[in-house]
Protein backbone atom coordinates (compact mmCIF):
# COMPACT_ATOMS: atom_id res chain seq x y z
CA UNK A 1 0.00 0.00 0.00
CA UNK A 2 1.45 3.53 -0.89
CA UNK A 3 2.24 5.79 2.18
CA UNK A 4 4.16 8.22 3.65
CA UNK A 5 5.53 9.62 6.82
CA UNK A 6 5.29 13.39 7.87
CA UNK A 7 8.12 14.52 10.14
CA UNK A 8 9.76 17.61 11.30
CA UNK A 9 13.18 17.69 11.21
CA UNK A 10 15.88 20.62 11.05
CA UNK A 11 19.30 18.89 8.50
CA UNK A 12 22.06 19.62 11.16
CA UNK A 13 24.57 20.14 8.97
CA UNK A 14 22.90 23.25 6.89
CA UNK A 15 22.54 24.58 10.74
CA UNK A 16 25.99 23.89 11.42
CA UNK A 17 27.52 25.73 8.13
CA UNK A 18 24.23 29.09 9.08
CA UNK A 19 26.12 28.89 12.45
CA UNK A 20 29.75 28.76 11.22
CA UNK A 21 28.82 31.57 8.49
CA UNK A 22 27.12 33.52 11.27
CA UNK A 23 29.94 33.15 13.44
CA UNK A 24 32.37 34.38 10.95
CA UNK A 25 30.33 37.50 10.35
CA UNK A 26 30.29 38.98 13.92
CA UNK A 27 34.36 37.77 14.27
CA UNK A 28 34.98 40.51 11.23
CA UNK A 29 32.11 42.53 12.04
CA UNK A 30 33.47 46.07 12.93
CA UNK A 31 30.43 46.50 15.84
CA UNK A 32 31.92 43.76 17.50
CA UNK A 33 35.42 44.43 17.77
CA UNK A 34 36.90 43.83 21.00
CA UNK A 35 33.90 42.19 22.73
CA UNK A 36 33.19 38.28 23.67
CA UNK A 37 30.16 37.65 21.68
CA UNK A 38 29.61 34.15 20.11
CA UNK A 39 27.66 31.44 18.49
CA UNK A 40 28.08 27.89 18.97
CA UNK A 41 25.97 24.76 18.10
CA UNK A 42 25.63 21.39 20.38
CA UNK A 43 24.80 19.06 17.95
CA UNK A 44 24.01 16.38 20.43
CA UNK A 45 21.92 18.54 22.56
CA UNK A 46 20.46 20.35 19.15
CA UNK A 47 20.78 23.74 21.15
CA UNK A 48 22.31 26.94 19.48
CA UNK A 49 24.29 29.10 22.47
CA UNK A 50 24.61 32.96 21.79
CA UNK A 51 26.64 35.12 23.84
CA UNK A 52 26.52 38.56 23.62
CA UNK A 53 28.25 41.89 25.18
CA UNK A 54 24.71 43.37 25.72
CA UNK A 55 21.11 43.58 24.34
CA UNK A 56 21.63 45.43 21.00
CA UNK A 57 24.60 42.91 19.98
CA UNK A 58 22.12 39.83 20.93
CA UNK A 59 19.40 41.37 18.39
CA UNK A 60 21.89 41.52 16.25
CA UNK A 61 23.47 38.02 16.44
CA UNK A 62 19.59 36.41 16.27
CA UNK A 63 19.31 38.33 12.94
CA UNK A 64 22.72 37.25 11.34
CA UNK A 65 21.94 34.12 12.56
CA UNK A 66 18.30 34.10 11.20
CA UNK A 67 19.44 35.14 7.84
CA UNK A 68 22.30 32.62 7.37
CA UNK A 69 19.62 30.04 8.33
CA UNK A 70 16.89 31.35 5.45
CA UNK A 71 19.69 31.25 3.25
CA UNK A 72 20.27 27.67 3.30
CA UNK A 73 16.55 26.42 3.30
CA UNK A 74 15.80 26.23 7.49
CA UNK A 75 12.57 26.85 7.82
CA UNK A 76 12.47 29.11 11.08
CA UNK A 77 9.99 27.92 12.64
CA UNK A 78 12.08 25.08 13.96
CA UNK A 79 13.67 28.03 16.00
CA UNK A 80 12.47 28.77 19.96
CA UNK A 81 14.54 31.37 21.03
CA UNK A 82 14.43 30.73 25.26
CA UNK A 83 14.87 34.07 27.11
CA UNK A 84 18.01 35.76 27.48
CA UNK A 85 19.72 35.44 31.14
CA UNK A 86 22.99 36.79 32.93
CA UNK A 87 26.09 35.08 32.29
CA UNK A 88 29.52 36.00 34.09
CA UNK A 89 31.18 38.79 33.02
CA UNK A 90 28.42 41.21 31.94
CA UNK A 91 27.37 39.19 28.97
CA UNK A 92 24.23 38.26 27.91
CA UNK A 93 23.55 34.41 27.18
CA UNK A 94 20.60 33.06 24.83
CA UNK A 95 20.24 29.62 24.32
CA UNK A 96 18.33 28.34 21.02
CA UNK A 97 16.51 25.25 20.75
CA UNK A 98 16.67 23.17 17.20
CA UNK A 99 12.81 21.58 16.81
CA UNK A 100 13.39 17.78 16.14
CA UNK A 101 10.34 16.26 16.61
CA UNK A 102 6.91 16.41 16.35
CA UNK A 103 5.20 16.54 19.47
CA UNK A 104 1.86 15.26 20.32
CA UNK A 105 -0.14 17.79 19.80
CA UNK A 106 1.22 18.86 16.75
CA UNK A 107 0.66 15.68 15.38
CA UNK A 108 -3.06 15.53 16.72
CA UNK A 109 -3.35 18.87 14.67
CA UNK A 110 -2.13 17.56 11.56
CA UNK A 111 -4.16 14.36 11.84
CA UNK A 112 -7.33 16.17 12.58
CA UNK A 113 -6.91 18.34 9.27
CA UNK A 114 -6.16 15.51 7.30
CA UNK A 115 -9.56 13.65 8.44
CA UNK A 116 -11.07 16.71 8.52
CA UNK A 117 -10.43 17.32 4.85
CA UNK A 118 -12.34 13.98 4.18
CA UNK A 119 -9.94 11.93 1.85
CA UNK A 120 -9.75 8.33 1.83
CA UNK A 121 -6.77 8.09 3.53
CA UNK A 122 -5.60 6.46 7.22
CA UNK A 123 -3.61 7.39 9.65
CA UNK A 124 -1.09 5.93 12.17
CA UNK A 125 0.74 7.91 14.86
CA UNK A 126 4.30 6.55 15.25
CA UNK A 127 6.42 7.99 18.10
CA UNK A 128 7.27 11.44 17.15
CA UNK A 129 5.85 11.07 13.19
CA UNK A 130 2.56 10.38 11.34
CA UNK A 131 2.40 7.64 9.08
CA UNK A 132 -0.40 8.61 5.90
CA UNK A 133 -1.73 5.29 4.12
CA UNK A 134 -3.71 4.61 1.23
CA UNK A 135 -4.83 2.61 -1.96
CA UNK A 136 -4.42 5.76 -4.13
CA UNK A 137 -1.15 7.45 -4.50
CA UNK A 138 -3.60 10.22 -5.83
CA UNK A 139 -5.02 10.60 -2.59
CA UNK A 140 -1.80 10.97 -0.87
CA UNK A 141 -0.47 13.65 -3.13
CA UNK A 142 -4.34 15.21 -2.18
CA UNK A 143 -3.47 15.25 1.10
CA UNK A 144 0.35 16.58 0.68
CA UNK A 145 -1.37 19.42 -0.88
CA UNK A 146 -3.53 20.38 1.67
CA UNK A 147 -0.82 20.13 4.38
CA UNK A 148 1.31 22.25 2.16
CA UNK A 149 -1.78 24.62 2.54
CA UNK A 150 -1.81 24.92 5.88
CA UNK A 151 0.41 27.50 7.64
CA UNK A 152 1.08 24.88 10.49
CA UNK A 153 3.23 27.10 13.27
CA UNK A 154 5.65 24.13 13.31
CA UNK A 155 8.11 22.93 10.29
CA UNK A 156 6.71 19.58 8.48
CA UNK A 157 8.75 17.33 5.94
CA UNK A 158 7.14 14.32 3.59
CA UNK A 159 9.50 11.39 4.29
CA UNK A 160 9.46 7.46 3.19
CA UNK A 161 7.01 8.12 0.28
CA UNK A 162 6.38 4.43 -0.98
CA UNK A 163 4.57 3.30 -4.03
């Protein structure tokens, strides 16, 4: 039977290369010269850390950042920018969180457009992705397109399509 699995996923190594590009900028940036603001990804712990000399210079790391990112194809919305606290040192410290999963309500959401929108397809939740079945390849390109339609406030991918 033809299916296919909707995910959300960030590719680690476009972040990676947005974060080395971004990082690169504010090292030759003349408006932070002299200071001890940084970006640096764990990859493990899919967290972005920003440090930065003060508020302005944190605005203005999130938007290099933000831009390197559009540039190579991360949708945003797999962003969540925690508040900014303290650090030692008068700096500022902002941690970023990568989205890697879908979490349960999200997928609830998408499942209840997808029988809402009444096409003959089924449904299986499976972990942290949503597993779209059906006789009719037809119906699951139907009901890519009304996903696509949706302005979900969460990143979604079309993985493991199988005729």
């Amino acid at each position: 039977m033809p299916s296919f699995d909707i995910v959300s996923e960030v590719d680690l190594m476009e972040v990676e290369n947005a974060v080395n590009q971004a990082s690169k900028e504010i090292e030759q940036r003349f408006d932070f010269r002299g200071g001890k603001s940084s970006i640096d990804l764990d990859k493990t712990a899919k967290i972005i850390k920003i440090m930065a000399d003060d508020d302005m210079k944190l605005r203005s790391i999130q938007q290099v950042l933000s831009g390197k990112l559009a540039k190579r194809n991360v949708d945003l919305r797999a962003l969540k920018f925690n508040p900014e606290e303290p650090a030692s040192g008068n700096l500022l410290r902002q941690k970023v969180d990568l989205k890697a999963n879908l979490e349960k309500e999200e997928i609830k959401e998408v499942n209840k457009l997808i029988k809402d929108s009444k096409l003959k397809v089924t449904t299986e939740i499976q972990g942290e992705q949503l597993r779209v079945v059906s006789k009719s390849i037809d119906e699951l390109q139907a009901t890519m397109s009304v996903l696509k339609k949706k302005d979900f406030k969460f990143p979604i991918q079309f993985t493991n399509m199988r005729s």
